[in-house]
PDB file of N, CA and C in Angstrom:
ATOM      1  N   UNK A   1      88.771  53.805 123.938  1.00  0.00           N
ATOM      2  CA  UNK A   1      89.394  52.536 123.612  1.00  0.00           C
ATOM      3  C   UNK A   1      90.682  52.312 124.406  1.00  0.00           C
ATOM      4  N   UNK A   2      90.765  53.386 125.484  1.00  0.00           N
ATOM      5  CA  UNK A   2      92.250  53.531 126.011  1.00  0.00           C
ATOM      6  C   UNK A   2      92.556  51.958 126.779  1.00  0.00           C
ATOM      7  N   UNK A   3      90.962  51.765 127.179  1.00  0.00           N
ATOM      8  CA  UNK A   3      91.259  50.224 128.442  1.00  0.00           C
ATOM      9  C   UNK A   3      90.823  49.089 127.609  1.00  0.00           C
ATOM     10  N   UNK A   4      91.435  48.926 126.356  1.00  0.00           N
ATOM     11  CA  UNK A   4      91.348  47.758 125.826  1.00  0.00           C
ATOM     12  C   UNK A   4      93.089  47.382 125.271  1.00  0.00           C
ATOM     13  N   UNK A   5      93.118  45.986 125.773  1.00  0.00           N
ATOM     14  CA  UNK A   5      94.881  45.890 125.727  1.00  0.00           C
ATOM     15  C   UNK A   5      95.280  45.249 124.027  1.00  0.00           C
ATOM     16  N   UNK A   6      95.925  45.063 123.736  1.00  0.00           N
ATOM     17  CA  UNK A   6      96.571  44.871 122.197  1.00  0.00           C
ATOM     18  C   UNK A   6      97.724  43.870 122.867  1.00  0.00           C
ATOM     19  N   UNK A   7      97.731  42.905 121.350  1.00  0.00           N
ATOM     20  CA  UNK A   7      98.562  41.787 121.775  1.00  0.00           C
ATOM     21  C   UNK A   7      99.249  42.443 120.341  1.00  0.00           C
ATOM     22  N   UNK A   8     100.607  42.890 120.751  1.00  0.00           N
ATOM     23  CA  UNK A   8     101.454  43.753 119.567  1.00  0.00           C
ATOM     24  C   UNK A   8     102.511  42.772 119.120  1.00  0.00           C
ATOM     25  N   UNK A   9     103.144  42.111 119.436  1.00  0.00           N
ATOM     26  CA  UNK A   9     104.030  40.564 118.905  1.00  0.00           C
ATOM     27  C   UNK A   9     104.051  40.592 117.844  1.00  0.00           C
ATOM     28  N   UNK A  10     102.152  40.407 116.950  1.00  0.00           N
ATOM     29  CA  UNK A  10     102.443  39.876 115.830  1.00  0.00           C
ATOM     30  C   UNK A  10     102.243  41.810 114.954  1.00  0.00           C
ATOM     31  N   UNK A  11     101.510  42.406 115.054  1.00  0.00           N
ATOM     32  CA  UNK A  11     101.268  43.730 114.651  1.00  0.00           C
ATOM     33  C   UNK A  11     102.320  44.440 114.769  1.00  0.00           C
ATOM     34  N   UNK A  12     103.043  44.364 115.649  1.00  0.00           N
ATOM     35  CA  UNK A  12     104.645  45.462 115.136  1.00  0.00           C
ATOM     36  C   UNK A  12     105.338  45.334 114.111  1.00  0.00           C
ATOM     37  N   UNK A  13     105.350  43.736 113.431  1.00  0.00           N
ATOM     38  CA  UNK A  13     106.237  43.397 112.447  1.00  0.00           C
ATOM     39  C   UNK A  13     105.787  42.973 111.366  1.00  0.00           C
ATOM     40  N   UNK A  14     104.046  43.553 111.261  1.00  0.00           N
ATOM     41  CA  UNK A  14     103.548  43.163 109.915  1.00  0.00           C
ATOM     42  C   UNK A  14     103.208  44.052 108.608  1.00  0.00           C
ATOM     43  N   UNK A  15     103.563  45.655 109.195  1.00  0.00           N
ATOM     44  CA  UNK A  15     103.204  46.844 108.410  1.00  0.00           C
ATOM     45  C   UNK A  15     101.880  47.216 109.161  1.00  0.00           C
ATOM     46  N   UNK A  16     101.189  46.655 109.555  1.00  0.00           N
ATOM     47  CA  UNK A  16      99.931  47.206 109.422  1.00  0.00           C
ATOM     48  C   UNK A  16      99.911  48.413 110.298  1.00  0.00           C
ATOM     49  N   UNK A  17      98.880  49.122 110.353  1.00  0.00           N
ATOM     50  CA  UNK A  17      98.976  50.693 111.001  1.00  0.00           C
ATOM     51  C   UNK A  17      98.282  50.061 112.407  1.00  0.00           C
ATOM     52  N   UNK A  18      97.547  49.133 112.734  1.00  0.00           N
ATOM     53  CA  UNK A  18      96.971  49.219 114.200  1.00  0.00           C
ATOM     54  C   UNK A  18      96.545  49.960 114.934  1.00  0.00           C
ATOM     55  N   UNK A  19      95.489  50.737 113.779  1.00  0.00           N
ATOM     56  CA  UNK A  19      94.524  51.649 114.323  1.00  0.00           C
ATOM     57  C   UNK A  19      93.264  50.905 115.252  1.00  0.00           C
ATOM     58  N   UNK A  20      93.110  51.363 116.117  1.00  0.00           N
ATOM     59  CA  UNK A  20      91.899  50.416 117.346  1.00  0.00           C
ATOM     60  C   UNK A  20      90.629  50.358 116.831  1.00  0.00           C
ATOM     61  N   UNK A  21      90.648  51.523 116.416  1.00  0.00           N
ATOM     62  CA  UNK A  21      89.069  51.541 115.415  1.00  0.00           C
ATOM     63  C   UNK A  21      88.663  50.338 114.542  1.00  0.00           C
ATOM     64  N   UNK A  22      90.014  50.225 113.876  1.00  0.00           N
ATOM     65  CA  UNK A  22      90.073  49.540 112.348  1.00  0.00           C
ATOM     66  C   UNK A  22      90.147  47.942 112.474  1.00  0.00           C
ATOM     67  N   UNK A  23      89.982  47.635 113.815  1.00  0.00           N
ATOM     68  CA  UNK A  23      90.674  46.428 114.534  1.00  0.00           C
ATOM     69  C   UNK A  23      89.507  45.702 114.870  1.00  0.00           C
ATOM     70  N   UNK A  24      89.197  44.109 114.880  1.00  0.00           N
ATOM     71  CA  UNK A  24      88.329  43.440 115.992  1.00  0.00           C
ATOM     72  C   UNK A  24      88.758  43.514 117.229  1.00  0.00           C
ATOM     73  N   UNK A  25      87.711  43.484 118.036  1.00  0.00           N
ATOM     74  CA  UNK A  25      87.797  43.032 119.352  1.00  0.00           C
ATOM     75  C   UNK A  25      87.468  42.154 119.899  1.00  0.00           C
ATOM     76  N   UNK A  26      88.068  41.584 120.421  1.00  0.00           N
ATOM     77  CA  UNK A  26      87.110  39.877 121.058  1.00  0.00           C
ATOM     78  C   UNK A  26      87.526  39.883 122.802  1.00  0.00           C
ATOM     79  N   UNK A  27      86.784  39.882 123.574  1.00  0.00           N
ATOM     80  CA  UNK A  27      86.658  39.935 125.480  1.00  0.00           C
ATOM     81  C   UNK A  27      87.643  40.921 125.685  1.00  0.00           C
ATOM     82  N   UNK A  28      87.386  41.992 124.874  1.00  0.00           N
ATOM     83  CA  UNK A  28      88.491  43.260 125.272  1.00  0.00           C
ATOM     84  C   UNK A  28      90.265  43.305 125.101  1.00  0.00           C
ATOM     85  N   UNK A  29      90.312  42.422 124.284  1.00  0.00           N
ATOM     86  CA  UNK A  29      91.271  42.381 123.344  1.00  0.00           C
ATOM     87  C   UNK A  29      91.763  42.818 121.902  1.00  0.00           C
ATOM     88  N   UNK A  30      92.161  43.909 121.393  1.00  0.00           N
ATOM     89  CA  UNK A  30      92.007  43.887 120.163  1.00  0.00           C
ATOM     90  C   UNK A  30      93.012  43.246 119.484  1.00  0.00           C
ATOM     91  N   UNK A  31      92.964  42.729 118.390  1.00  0.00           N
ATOM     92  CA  UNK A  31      93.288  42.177 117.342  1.00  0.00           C
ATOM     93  C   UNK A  31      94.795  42.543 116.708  1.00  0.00           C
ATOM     94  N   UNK A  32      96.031  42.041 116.727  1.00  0.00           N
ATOM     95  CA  UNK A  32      96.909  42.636 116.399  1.00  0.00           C
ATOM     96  C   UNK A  32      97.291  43.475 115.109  1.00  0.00           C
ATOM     97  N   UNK A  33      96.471  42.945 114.312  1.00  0.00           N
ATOM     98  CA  UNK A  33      96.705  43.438 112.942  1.00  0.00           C
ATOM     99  C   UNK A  33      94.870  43.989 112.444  1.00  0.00           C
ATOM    100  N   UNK A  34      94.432  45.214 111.849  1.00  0.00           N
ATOM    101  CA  UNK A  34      93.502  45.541 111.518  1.00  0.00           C
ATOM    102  C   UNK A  34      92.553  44.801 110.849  1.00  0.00           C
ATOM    103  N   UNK A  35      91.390  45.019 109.970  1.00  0.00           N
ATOM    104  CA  UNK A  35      90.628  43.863 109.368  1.00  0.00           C
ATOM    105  C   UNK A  35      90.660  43.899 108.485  1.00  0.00           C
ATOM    106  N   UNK A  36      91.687  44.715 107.946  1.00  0.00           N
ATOM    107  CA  UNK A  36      92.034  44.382 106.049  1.00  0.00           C
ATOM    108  C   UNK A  36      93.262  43.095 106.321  1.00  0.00           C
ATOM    109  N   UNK A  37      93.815  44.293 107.326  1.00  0.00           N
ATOM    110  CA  UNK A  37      94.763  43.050 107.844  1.00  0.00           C
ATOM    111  C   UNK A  37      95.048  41.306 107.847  1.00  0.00           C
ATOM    112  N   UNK A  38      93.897  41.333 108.446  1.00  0.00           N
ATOM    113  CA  UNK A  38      93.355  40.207 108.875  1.00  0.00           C
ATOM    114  C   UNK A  38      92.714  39.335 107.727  1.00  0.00           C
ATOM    115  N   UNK A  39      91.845  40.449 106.952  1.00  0.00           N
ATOM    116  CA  UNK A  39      91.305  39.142 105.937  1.00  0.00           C
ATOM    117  C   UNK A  39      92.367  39.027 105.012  1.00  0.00           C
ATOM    118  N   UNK A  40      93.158  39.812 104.755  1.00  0.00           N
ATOM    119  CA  UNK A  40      94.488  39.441 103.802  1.00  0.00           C
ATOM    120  C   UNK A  40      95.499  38.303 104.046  1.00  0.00           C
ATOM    121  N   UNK A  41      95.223  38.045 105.343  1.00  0.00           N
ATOM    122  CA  UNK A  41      96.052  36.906 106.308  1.00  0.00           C
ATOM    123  C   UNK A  41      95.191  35.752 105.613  1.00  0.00           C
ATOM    124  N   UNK A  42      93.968  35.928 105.861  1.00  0.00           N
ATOM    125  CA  UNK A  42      93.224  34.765 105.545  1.00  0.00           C
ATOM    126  C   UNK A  42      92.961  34.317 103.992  1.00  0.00           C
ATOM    127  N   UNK A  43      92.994  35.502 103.391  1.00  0.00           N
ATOM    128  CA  UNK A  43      92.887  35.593 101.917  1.00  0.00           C
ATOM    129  C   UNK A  43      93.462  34.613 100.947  1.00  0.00           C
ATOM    130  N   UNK A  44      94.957  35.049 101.581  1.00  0.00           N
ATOM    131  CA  UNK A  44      96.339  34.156 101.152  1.00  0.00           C
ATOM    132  C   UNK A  44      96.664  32.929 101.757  1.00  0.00           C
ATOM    133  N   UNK A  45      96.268  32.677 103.271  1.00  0.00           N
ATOM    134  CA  UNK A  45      95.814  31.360 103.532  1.00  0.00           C
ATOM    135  C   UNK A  45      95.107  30.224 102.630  1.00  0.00           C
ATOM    136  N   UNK A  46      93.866  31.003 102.544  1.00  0.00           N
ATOM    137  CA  UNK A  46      93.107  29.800 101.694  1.00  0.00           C
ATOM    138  C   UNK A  46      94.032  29.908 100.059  1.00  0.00           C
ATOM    139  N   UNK A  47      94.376  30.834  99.552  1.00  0.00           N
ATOM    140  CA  UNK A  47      94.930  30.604  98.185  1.00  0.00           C
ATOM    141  C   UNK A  47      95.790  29.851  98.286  1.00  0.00           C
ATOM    142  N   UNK A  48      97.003  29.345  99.263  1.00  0.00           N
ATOM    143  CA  UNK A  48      98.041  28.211  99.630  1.00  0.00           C
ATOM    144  C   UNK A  48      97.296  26.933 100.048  1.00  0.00           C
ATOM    145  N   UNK A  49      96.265  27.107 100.566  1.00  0.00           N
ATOM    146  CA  UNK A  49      95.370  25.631 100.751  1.00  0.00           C
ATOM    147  C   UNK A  49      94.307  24.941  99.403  1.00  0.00           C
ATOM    148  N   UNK A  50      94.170  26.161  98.523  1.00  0.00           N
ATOM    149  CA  UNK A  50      93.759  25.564  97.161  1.00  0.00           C
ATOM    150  C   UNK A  50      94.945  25.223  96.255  1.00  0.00           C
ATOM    151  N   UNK A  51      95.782  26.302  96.828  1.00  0.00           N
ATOM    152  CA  UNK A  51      97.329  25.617  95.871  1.00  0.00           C
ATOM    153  C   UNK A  51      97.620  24.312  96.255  1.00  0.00           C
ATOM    154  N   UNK A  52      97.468  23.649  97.535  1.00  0.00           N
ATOM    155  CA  UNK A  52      97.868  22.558  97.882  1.00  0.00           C
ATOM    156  C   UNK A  52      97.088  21.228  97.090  1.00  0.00           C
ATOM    157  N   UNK A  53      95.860  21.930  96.538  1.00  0.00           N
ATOM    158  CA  UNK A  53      95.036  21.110  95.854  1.00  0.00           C
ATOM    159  C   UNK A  53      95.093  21.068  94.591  1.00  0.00           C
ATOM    160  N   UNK A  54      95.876  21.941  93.783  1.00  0.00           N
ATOM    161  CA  UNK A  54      96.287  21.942  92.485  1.00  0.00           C
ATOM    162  C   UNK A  54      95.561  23.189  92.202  1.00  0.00           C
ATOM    163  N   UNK A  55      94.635  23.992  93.152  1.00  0.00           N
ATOM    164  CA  UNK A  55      93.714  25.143  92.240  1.00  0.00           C
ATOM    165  C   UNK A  55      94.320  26.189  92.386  1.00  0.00           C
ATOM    166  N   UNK A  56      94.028  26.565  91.095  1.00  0.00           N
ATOM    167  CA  UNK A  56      94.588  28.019  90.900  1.00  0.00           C
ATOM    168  C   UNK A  56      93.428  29.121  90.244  1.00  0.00           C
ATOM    169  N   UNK A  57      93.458  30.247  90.120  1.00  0.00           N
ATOM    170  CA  UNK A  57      92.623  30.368  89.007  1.00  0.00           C
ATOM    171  C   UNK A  57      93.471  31.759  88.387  1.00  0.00           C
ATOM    172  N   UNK A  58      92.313  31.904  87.307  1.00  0.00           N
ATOM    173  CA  UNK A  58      93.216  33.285  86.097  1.00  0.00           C
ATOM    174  C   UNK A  58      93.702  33.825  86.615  1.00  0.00           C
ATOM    175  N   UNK A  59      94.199  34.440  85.901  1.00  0.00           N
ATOM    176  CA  UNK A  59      95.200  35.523  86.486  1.00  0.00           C
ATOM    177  C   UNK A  59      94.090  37.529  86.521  1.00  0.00           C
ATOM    178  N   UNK A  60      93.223  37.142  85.371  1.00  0.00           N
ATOM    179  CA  UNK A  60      92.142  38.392  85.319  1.00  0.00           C
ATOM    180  C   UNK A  60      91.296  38.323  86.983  1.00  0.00           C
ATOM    181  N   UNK A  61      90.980  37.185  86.930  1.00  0.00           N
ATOM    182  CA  UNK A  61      90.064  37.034  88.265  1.00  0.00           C
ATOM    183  C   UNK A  61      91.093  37.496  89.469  1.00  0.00           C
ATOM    184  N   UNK A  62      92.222  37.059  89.519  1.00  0.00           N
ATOM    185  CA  UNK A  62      93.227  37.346  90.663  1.00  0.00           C
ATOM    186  C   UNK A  62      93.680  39.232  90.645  1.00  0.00           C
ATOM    187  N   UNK A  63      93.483  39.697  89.888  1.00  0.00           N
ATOM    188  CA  UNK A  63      93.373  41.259  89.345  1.00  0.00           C
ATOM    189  C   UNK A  63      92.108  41.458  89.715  1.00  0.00           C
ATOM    190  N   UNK A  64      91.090  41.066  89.319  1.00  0.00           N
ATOM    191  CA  UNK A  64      90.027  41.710  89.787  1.00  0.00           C
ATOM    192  C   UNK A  64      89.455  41.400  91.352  1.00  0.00           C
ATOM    193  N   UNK A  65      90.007  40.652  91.612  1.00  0.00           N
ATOM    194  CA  UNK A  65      89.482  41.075  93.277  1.00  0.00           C
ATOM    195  C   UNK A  65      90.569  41.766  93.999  1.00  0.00           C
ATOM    196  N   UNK A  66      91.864  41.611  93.625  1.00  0.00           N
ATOM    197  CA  UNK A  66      92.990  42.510  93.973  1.00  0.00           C
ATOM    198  C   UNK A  66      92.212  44.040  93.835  1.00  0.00           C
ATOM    199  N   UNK A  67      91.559  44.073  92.700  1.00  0.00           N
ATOM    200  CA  UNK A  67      90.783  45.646  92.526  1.00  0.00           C
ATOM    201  C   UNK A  67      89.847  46.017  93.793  1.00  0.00           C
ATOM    202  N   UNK A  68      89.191  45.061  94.044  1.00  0.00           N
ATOM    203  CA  UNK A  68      87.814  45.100  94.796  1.00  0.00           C
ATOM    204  C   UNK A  68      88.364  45.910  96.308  1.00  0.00           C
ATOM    205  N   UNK A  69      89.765  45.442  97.057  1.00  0.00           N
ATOM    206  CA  UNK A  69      90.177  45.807  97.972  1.00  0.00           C
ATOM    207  C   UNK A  69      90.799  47.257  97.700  1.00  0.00           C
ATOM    208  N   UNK A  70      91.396  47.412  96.530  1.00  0.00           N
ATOM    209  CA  UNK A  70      92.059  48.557  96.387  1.00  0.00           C
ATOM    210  C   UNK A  70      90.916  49.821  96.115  1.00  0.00           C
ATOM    211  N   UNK A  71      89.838  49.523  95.322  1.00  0.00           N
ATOM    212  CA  UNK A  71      88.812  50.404  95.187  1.00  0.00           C
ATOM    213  C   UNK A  71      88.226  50.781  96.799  1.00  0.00           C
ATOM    214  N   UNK A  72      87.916  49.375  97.666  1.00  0.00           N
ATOM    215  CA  UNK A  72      87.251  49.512  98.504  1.00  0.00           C
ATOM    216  C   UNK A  72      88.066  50.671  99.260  1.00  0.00           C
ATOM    217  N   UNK A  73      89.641  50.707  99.608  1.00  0.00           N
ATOM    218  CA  UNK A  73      90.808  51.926  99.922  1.00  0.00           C
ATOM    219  C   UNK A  73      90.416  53.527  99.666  1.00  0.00           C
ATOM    220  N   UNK A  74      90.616  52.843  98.668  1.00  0.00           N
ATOM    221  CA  UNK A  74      90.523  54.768  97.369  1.00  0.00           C
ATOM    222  C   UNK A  74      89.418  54.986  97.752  1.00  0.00           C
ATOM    223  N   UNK A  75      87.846  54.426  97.862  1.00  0.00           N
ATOM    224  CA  UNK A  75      86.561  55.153  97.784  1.00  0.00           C
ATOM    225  C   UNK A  75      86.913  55.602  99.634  1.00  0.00           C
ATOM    226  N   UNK A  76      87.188  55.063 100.793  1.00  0.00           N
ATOM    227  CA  UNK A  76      87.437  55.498 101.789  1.00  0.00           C
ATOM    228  C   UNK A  76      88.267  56.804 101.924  1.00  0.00           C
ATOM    229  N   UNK A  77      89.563  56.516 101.432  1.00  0.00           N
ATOM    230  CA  UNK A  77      90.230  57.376 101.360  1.00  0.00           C
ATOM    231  C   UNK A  77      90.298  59.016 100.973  1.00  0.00           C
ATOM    232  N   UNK A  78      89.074  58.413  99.619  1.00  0.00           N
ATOM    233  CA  UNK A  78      89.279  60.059  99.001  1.00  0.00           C
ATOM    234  C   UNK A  78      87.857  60.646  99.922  1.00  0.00           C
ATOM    235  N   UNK A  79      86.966  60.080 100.655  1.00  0.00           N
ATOM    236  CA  UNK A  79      85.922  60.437 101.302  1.00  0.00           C
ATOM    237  C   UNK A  79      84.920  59.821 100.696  1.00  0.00           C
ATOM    238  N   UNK A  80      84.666  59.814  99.749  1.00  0.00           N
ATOM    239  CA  UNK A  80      83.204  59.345  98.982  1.00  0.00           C
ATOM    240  C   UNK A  80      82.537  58.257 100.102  1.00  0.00           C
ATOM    241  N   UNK A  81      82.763  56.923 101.103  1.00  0.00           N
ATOM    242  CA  UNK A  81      82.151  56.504 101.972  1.00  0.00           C
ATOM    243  C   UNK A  81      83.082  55.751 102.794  1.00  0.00           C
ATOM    244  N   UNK A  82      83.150  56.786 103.892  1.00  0.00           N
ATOM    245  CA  UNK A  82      83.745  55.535 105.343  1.00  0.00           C
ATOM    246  C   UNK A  82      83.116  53.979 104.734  1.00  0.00           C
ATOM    247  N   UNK A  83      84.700  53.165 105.165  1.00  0.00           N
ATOM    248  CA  UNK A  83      84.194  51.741 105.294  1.00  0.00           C
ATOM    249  C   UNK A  83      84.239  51.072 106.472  1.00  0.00           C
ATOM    250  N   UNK A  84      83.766  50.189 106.814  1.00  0.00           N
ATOM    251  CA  UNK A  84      83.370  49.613 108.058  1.00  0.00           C
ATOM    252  C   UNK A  84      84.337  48.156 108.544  1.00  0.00           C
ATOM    253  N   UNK A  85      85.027  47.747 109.559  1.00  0.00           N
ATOM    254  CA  UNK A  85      85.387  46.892 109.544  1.00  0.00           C
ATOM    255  C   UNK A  85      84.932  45.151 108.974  1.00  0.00           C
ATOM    256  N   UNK A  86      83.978  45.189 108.868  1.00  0.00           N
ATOM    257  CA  UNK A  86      83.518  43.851 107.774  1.00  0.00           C
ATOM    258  C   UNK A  86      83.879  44.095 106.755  1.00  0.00           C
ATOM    259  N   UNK A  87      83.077  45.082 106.114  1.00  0.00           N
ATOM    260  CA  UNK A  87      83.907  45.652 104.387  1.00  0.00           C
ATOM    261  C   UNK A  87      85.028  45.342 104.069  1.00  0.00           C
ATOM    262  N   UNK A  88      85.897  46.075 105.418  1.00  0.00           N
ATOM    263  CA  UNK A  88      87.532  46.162 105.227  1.00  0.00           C
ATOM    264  C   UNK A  88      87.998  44.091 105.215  1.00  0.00           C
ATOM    265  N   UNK A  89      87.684  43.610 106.407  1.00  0.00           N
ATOM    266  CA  UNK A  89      87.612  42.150 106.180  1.00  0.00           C
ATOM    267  C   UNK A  89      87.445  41.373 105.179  1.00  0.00           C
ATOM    268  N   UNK A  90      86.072  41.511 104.448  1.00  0.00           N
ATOM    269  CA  UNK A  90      85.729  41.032 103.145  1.00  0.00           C
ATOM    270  C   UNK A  90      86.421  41.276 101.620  1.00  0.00           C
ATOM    271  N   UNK A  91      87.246  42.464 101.969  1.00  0.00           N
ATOM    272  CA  UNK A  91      87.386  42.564 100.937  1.00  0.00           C
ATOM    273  C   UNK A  91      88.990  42.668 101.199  1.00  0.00           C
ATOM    274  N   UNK A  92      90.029  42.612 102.675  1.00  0.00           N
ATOM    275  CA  UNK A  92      90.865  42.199 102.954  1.00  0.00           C
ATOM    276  C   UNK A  92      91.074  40.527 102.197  1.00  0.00           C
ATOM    277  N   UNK A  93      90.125  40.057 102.311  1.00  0.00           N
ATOM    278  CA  UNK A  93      90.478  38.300 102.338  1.00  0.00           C
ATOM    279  C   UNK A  93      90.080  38.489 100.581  1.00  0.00           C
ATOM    280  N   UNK A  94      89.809  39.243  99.264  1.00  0.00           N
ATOM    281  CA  UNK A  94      89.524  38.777  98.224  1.00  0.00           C
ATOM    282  C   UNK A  94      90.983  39.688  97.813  1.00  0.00           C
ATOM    283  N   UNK A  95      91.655  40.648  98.964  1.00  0.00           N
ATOM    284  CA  UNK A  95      92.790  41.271  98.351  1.00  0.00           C
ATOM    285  C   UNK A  95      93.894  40.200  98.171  1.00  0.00           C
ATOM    286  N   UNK A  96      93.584  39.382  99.517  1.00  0.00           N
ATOM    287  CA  UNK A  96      94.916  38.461  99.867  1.00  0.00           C
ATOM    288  C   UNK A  96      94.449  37.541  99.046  1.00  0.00           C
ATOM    289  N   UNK A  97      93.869  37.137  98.555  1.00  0.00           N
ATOM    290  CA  UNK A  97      93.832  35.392  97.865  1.00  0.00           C
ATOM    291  C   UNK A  97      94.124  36.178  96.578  1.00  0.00           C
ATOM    292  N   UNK A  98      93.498  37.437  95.662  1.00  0.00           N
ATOM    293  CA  UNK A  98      94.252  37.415  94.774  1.00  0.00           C
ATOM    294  C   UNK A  98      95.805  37.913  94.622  1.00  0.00           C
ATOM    295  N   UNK A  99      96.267  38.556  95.446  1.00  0.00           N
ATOM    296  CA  UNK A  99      97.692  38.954  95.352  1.00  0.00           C
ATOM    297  C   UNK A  99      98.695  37.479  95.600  1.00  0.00           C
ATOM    298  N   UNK A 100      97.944  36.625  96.284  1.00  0.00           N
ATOM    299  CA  UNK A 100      98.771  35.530  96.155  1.00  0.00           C
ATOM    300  C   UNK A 100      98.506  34.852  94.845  1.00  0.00           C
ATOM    301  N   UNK A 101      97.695  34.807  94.312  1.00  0.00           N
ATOM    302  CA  UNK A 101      97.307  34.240  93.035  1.00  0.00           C
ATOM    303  C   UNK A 101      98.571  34.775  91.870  1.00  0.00           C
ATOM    304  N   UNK A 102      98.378  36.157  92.080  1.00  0.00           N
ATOM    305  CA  UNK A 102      99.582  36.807  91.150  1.00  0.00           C
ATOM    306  C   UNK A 102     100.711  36.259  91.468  1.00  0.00           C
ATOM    307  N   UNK A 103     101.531  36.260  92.544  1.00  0.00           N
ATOM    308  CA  UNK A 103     102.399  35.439  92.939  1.00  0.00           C
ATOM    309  C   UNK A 103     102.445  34.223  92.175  1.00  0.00           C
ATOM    310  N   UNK A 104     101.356  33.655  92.535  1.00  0.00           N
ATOM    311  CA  UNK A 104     101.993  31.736  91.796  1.00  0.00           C
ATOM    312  C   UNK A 104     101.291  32.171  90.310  1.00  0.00           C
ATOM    313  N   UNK A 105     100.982  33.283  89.279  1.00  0.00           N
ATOM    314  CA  UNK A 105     100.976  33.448  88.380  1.00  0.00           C
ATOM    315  C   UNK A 105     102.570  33.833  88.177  1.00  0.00           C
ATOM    316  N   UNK A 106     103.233  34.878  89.119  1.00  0.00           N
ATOM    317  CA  UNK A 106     104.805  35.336  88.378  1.00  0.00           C
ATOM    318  C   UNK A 106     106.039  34.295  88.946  1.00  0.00           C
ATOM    319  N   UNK A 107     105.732  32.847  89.708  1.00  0.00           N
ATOM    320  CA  UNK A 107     106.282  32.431  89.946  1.00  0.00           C
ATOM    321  C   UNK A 107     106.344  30.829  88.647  1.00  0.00           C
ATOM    322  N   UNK A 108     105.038  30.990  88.176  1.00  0.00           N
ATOM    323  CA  UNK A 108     104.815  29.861  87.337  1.00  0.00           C
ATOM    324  C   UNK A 108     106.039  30.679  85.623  1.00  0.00           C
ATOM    325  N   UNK A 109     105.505  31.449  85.727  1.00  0.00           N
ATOM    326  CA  UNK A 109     106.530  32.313  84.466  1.00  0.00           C
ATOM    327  C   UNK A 109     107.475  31.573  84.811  1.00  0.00           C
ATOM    328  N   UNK A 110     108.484  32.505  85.599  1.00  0.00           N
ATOM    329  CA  UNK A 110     109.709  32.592  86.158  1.00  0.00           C
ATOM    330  C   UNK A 110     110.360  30.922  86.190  1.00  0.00           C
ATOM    331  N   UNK A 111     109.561  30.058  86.600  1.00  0.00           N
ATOM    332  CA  UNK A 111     110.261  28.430  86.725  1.00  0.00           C
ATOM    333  C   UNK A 111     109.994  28.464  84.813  1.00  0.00           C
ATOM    334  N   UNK A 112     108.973  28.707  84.101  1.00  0.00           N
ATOM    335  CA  UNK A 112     109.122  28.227  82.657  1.00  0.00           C
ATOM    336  C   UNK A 112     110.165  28.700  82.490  1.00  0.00           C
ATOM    337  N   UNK A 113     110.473  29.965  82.820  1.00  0.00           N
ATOM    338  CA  UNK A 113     111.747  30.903  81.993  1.00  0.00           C
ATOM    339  C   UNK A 113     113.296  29.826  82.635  1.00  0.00           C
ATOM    340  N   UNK A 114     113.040  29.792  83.356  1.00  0.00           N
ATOM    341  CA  UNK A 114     114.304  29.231  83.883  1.00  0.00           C
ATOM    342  C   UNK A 114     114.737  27.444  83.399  1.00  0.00           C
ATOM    343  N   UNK A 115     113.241  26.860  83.481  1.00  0.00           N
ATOM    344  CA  UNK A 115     112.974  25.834  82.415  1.00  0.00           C
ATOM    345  C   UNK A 115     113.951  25.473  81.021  1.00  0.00           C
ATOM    346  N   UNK A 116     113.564  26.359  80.525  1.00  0.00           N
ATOM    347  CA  UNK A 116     113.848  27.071  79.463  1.00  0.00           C
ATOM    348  C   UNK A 116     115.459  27.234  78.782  1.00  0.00           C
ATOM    349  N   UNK A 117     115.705  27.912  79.827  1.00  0.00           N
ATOM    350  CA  UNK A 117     117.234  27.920  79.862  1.00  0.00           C
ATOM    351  C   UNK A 117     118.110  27.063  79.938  1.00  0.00           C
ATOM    352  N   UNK A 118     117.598  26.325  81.178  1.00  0.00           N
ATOM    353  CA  UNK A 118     118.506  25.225  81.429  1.00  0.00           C
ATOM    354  C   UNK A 118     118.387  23.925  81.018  1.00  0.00           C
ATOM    355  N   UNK A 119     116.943  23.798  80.574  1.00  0.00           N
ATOM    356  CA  UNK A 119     116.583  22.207  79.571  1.00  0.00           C
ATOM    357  C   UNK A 119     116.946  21.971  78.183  1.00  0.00           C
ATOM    358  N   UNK A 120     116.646  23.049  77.443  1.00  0.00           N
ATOM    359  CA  UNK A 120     117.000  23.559  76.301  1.00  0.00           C
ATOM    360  C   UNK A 120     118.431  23.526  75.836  1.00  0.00           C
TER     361      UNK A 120
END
């Protein structure tokens, strides 16, 4: 993978590890950020473009696909089964839409609480 070049700009300053393996490639380019990476980018994308539409959803559902990515981790991690860059993608983008979900779940609190205080 030594002669494939990396566009690092956005991957130096996002956490991600930018392993080459773990990465798309497109005309011998890889991908700055990995494909958990990546679908987490996209994940939380679309959750700000349904926010823009008023949708939100539970807060259980936003936990449970937050799970789906973190399981998909741990079962890699501890060995039980290599995952594959689609996997990591697919289940990158159900990590990111629910962790943003939690977000505008602890941000919806936080304005009641403050609501609260100062209307009252």
């Amino acid at each position: 993978m030594a002669f494939l070049k990396t566009f690092n700009f956005i991957g130096d300053k996002s956490g991600c590890h930018q392993i080459p393996e773990r990465s798309f490639c497109v005309k011998g380019y890889i991908f700055p950020i990995c494909a958990r990476c990546t679908g987490v980018f996209i994940g939380q994308l679309s959750a700000v473009i349904l926010l823009l539409f008023g949708v939100t959803v539970n807060i259980f559902i936003a936990i449970a696909v937050l799970l789906v990515m973190g399981a998909d981790w741990f079962i890699q991690y501890i060995g039980i089964k290599s995952s594959n860059n689609y996997r990591r993608f697919f289940t990158g983008i159900l990590g990111g839409f629910g962790v943003f979900e939690i977000y505008i779940f602890i941000a919806k609190i936080i304005f009641k609480v403050i609501a609260k205080l100062f209307i009252n």
